[in-house]
PDB file of N, CA and C in Angstrom:
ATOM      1  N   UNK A   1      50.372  10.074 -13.581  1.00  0.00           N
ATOM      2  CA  UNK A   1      49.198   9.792 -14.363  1.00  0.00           C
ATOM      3  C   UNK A   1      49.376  10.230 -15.828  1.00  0.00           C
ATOM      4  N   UNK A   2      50.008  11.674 -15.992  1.00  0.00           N
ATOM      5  CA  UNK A   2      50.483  11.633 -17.118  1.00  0.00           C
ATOM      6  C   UNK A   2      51.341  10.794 -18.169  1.00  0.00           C
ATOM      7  N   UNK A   3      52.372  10.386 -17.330  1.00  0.00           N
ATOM      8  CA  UNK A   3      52.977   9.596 -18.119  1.00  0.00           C
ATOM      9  C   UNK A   3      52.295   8.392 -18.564  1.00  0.00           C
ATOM     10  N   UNK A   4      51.300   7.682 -17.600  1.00  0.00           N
ATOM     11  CA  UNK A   4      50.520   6.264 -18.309  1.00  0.00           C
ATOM     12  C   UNK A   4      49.753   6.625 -19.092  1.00  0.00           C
ATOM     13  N   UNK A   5      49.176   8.109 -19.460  1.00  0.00           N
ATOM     14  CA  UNK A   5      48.467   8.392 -20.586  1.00  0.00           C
ATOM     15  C   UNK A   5      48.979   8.308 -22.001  1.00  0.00           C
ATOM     16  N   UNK A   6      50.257   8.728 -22.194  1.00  0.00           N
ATOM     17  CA  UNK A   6      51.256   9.051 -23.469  1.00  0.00           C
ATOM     18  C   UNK A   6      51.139   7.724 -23.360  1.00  0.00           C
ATOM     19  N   UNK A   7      51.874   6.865 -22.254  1.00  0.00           N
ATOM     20  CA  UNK A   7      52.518   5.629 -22.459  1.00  0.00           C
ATOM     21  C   UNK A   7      51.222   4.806 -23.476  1.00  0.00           C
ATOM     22  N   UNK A   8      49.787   4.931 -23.146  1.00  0.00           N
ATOM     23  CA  UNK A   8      48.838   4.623 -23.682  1.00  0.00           C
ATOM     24  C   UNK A   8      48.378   4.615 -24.892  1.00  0.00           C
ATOM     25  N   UNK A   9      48.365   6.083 -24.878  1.00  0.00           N
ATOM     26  CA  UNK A   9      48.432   6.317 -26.387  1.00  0.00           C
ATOM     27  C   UNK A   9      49.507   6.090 -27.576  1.00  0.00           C
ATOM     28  N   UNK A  10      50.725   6.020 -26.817  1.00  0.00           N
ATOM     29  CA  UNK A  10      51.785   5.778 -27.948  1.00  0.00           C
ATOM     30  C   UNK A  10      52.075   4.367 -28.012  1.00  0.00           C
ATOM     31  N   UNK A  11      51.540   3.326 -27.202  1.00  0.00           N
ATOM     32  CA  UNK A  11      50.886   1.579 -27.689  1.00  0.00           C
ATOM     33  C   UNK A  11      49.912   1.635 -28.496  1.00  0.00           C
ATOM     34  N   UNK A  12      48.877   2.364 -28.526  1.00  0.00           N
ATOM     35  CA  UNK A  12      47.684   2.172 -29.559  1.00  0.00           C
ATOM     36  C   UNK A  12      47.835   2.917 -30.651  1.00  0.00           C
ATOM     37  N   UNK A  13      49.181   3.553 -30.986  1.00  0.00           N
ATOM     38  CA  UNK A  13      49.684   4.499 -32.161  1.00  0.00           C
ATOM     39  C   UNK A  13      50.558   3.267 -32.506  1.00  0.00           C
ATOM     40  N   UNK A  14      51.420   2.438 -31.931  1.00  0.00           N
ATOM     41  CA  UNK A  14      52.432   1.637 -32.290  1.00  0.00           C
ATOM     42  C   UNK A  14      51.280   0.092 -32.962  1.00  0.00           C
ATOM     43  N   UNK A  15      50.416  -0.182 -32.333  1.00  0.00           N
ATOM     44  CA  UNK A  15      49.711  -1.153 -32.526  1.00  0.00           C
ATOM     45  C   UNK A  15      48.758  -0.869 -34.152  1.00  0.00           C
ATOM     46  N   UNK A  16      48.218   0.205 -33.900  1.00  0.00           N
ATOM     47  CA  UNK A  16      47.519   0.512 -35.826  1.00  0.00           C
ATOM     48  C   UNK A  16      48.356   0.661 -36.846  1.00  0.00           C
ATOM     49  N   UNK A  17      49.592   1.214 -36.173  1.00  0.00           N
ATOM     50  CA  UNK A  17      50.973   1.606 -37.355  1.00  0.00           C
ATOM     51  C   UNK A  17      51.346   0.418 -38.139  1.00  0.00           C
ATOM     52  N   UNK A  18      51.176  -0.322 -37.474  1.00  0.00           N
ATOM     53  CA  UNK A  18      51.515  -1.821 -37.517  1.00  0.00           C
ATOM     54  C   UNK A  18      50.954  -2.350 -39.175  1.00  0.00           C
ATOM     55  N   UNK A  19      49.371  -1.918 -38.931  1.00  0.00           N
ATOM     56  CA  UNK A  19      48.663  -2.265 -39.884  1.00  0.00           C
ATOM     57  C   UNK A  19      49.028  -1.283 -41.481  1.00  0.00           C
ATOM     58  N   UNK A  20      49.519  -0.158 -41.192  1.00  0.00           N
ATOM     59  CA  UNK A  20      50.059   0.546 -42.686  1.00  0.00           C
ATOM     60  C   UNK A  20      50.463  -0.199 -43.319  1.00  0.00           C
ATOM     61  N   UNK A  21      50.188   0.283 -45.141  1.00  0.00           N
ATOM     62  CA  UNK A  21      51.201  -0.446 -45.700  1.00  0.00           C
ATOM     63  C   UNK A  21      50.966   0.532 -46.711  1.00  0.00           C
ATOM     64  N   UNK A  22      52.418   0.919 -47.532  1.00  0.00           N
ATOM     65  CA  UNK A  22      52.709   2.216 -48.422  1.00  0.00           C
ATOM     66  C   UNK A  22      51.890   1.993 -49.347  1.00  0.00           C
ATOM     67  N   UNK A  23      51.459   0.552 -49.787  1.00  0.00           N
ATOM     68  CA  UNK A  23      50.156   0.736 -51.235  1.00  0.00           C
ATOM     69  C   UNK A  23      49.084   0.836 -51.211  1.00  0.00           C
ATOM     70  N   UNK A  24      48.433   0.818 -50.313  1.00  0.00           N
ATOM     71  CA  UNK A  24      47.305  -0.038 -49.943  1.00  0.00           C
ATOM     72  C   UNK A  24      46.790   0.963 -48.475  1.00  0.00           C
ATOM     73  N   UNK A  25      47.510   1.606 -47.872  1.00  0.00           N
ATOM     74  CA  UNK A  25      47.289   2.727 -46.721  1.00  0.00           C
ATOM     75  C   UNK A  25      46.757   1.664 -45.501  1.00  0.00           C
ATOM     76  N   UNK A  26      45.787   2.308 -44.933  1.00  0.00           N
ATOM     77  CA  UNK A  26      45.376   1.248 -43.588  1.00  0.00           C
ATOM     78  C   UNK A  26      44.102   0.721 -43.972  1.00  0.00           C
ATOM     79  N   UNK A  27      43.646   0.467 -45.186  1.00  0.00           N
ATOM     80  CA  UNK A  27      42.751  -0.743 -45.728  1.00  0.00           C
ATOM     81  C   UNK A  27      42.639  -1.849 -45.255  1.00  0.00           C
ATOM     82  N   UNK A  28      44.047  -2.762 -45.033  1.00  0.00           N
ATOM     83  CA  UNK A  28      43.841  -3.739 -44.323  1.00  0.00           C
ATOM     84  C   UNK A  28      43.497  -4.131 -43.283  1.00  0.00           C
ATOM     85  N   UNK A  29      42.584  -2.635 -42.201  1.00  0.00           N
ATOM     86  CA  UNK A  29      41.612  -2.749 -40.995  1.00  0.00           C
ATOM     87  C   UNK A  29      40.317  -3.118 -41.299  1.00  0.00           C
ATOM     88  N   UNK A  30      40.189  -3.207 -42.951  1.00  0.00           N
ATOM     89  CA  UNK A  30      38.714  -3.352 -43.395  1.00  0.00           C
ATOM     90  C   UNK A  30      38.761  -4.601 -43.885  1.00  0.00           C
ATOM     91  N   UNK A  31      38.038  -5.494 -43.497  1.00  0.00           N
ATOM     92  CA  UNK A  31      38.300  -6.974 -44.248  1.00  0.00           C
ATOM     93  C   UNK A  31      37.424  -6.821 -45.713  1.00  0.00           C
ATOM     94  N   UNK A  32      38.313  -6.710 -46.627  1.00  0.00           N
ATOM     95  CA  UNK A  32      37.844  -6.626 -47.742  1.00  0.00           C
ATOM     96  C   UNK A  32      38.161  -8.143 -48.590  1.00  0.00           C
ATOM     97  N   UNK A  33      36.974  -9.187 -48.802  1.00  0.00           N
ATOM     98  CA  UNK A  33      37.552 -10.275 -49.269  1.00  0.00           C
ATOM     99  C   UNK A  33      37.690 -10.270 -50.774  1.00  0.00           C
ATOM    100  N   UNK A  34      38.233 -11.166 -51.417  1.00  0.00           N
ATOM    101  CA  UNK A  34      38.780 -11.566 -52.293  1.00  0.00           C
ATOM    102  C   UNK A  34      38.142 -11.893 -53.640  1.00  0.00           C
ATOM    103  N   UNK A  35      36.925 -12.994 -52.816  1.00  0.00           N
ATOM    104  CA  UNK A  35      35.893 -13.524 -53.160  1.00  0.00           C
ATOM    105  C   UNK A  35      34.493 -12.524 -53.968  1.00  0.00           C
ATOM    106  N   UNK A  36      34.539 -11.660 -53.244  1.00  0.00           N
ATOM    107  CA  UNK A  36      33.409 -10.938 -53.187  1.00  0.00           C
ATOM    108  C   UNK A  36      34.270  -9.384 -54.091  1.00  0.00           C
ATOM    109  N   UNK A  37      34.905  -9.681 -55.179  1.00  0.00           N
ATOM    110  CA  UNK A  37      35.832  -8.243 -55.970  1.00  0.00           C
ATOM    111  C   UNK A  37      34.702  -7.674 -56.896  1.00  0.00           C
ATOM    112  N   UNK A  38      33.909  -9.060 -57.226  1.00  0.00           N
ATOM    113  CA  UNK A  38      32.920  -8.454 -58.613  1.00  0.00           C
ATOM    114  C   UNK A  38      31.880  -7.740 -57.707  1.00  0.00           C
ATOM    115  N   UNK A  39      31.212  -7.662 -56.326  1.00  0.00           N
ATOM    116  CA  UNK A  39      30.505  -6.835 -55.992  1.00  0.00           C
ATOM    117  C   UNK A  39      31.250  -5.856 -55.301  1.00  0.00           C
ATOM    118  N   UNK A  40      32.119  -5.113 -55.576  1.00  0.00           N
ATOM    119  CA  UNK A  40      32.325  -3.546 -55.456  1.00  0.00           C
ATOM    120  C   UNK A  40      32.118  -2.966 -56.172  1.00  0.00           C
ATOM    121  N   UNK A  41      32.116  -1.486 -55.593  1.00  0.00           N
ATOM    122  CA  UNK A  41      31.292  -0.511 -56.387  1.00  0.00           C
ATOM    123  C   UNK A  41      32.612  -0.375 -57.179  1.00  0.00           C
ATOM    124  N   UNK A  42      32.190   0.661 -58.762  1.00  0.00           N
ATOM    125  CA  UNK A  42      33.418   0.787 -59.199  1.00  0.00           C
ATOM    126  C   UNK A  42      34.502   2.047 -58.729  1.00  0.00           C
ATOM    127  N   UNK A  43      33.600   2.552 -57.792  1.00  0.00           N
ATOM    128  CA  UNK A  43      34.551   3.640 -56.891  1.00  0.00           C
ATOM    129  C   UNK A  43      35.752   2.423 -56.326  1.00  0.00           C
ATOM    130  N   UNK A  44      35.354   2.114 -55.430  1.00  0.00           N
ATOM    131  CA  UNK A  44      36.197   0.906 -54.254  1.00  0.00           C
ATOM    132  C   UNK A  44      37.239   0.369 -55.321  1.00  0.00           C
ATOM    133  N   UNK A  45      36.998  -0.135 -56.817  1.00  0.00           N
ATOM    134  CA  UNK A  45      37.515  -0.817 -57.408  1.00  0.00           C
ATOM    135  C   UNK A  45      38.604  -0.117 -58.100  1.00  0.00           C
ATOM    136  N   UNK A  46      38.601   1.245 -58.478  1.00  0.00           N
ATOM    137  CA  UNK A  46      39.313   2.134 -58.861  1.00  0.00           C
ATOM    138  C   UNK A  46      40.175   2.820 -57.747  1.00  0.00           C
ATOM    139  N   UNK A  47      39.762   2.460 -56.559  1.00  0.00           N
ATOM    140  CA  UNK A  47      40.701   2.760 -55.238  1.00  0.00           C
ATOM    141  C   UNK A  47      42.141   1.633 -54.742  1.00  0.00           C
ATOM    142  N   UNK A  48      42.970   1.805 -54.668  1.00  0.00           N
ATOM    143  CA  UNK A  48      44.151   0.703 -54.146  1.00  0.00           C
ATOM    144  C   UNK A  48      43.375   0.303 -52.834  1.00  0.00           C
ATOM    145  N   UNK A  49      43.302  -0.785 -52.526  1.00  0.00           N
ATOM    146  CA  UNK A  49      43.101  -1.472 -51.199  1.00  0.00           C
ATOM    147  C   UNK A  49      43.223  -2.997 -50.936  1.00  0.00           C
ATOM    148  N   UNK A  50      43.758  -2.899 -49.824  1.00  0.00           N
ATOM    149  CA  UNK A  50      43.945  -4.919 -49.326  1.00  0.00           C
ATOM    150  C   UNK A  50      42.505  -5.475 -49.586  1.00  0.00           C
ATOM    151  N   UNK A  51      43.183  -6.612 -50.486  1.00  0.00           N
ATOM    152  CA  UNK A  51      42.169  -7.896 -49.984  1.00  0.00           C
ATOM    153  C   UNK A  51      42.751  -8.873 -49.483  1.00  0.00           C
ATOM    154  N   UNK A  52      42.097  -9.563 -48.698  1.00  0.00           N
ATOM    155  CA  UNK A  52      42.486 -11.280 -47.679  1.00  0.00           C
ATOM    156  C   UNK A  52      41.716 -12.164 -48.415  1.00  0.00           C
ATOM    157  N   UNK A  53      42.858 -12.823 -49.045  1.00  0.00           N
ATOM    158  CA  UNK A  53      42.594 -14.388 -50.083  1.00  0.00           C
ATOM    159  C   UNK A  53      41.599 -15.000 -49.108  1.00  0.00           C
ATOM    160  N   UNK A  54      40.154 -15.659 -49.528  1.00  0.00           N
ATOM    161  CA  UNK A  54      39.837 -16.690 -49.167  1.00  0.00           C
ATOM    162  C   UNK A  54      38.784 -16.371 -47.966  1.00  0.00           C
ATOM    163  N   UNK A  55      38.640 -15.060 -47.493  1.00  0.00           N
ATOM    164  CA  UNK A  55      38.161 -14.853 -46.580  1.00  0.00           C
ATOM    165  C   UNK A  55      36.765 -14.469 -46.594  1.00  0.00           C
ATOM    166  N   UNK A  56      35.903 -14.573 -45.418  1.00  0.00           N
ATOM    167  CA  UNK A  56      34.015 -14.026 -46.148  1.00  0.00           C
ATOM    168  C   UNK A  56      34.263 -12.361 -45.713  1.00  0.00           C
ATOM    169  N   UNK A  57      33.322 -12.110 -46.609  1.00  0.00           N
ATOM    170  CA  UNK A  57      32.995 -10.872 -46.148  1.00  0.00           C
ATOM    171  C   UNK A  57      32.747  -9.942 -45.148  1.00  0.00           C
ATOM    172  N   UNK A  58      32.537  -8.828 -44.965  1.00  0.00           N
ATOM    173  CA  UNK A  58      32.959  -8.520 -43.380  1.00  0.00           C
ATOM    174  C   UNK A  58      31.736  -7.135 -44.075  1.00  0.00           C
ATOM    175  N   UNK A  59      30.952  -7.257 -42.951  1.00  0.00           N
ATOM    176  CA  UNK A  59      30.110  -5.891 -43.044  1.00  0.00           C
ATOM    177  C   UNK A  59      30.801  -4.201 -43.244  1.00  0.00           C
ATOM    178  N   UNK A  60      31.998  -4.380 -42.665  1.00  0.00           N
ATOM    179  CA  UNK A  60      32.927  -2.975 -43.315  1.00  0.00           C
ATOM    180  C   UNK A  60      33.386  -2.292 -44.505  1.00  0.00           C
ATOM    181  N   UNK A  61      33.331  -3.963 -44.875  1.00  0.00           N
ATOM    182  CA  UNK A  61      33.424  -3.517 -46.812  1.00  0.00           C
ATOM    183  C   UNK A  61      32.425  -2.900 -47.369  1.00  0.00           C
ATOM    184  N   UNK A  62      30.868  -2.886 -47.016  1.00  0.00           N
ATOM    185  CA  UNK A  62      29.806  -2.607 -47.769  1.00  0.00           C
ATOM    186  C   UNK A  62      29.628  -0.932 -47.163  1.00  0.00           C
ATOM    187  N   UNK A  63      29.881  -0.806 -45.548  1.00  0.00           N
ATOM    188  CA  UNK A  63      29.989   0.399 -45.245  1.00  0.00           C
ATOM    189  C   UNK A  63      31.647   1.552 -46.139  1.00  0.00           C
ATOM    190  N   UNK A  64      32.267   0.818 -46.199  1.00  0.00           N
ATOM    191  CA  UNK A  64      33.015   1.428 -47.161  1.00  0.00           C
ATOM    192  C   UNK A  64      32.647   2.273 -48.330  1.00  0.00           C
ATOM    193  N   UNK A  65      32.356   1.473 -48.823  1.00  0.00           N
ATOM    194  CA  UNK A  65      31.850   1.708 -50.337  1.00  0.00           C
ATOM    195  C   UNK A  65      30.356   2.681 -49.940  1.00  0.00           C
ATOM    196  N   UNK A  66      29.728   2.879 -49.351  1.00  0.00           N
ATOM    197  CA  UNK A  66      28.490   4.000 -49.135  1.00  0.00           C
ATOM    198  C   UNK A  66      29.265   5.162 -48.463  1.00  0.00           C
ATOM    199  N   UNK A  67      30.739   4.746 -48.100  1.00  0.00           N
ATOM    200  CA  UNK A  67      31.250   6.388 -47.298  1.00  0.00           C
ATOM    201  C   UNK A  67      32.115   6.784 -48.771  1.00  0.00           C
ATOM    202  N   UNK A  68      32.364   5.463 -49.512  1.00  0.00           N
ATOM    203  CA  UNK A  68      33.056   6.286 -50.750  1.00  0.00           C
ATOM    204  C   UNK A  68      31.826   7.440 -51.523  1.00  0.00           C
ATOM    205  N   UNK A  69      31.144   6.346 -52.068  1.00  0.00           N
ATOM    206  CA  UNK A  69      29.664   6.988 -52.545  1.00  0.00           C
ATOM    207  C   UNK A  69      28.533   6.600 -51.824  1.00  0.00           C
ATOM    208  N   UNK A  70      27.803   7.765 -51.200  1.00  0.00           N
ATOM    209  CA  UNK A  70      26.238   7.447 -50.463  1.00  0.00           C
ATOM    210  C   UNK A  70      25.299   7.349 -51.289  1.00  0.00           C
ATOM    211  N   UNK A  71      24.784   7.674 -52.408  1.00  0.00           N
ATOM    212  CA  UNK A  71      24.168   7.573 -53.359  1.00  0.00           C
ATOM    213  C   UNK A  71      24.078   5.966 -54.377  1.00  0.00           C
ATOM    214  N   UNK A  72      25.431   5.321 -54.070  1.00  0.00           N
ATOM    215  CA  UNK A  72      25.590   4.560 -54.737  1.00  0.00           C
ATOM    216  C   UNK A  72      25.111   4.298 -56.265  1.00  0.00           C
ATOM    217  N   UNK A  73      25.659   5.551 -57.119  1.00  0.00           N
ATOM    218  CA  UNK A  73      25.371   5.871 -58.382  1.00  0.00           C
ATOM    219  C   UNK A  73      26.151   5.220 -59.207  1.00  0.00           C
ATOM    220  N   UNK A  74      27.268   4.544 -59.084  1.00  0.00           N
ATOM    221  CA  UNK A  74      28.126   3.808 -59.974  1.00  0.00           C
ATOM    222  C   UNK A  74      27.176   2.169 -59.784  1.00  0.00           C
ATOM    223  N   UNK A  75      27.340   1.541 -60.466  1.00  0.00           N
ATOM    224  CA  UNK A  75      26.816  -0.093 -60.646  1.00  0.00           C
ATOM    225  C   UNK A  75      27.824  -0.507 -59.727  1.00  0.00           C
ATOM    226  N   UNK A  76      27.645  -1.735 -59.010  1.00  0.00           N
ATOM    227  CA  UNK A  76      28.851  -2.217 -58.490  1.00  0.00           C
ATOM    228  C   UNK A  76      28.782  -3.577 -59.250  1.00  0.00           C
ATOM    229  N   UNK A  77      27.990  -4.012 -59.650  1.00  0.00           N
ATOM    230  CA  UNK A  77      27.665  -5.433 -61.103  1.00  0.00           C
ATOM    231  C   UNK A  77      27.963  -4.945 -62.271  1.00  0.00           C
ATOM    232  N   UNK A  78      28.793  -5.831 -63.008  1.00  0.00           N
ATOM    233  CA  UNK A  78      28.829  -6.163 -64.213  1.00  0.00           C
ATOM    234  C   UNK A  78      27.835  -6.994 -65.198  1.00  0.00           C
TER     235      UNK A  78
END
């Protein structure tokens, strides 16, 4: 039983690893679109992170940006 536990966990360690990337960290679990750059906050925008050309928005992006800042004191409009 032990062993199918490791075995478990070290597929779902091999499977997120997947998603790293040295510039950008594991951002690209957050669908951050492309489309939608002028509404980030300017925290998010001053942060390195993936965007996916072409894609809609994904409710994770907006929770993002309130775990960067909860207050949401920066403008995210220009």
């Amino acid at each position: 039983m032990l062993l199918a536990r490791v075995a478990l966990v070290v597929v779902f360690v091999a499977l997120v690893a997947r998603y790293y990337d040295p510039a950008t960290g594991f951002t690209s679990l957050i669908v951050f679109s492309e489309r939608d750059h002028e509404f980030e906050s300017q925290t998010l925008q001053r942060t390195a992170h993936f965007h996916y050309p072409g894609t809609a928005a994904c409710d994770g992006q907006f929770y993002a940006q309130l775990a960067m800042d909860p207050l949401l004191r920066e403008s995210c409009c220009r």
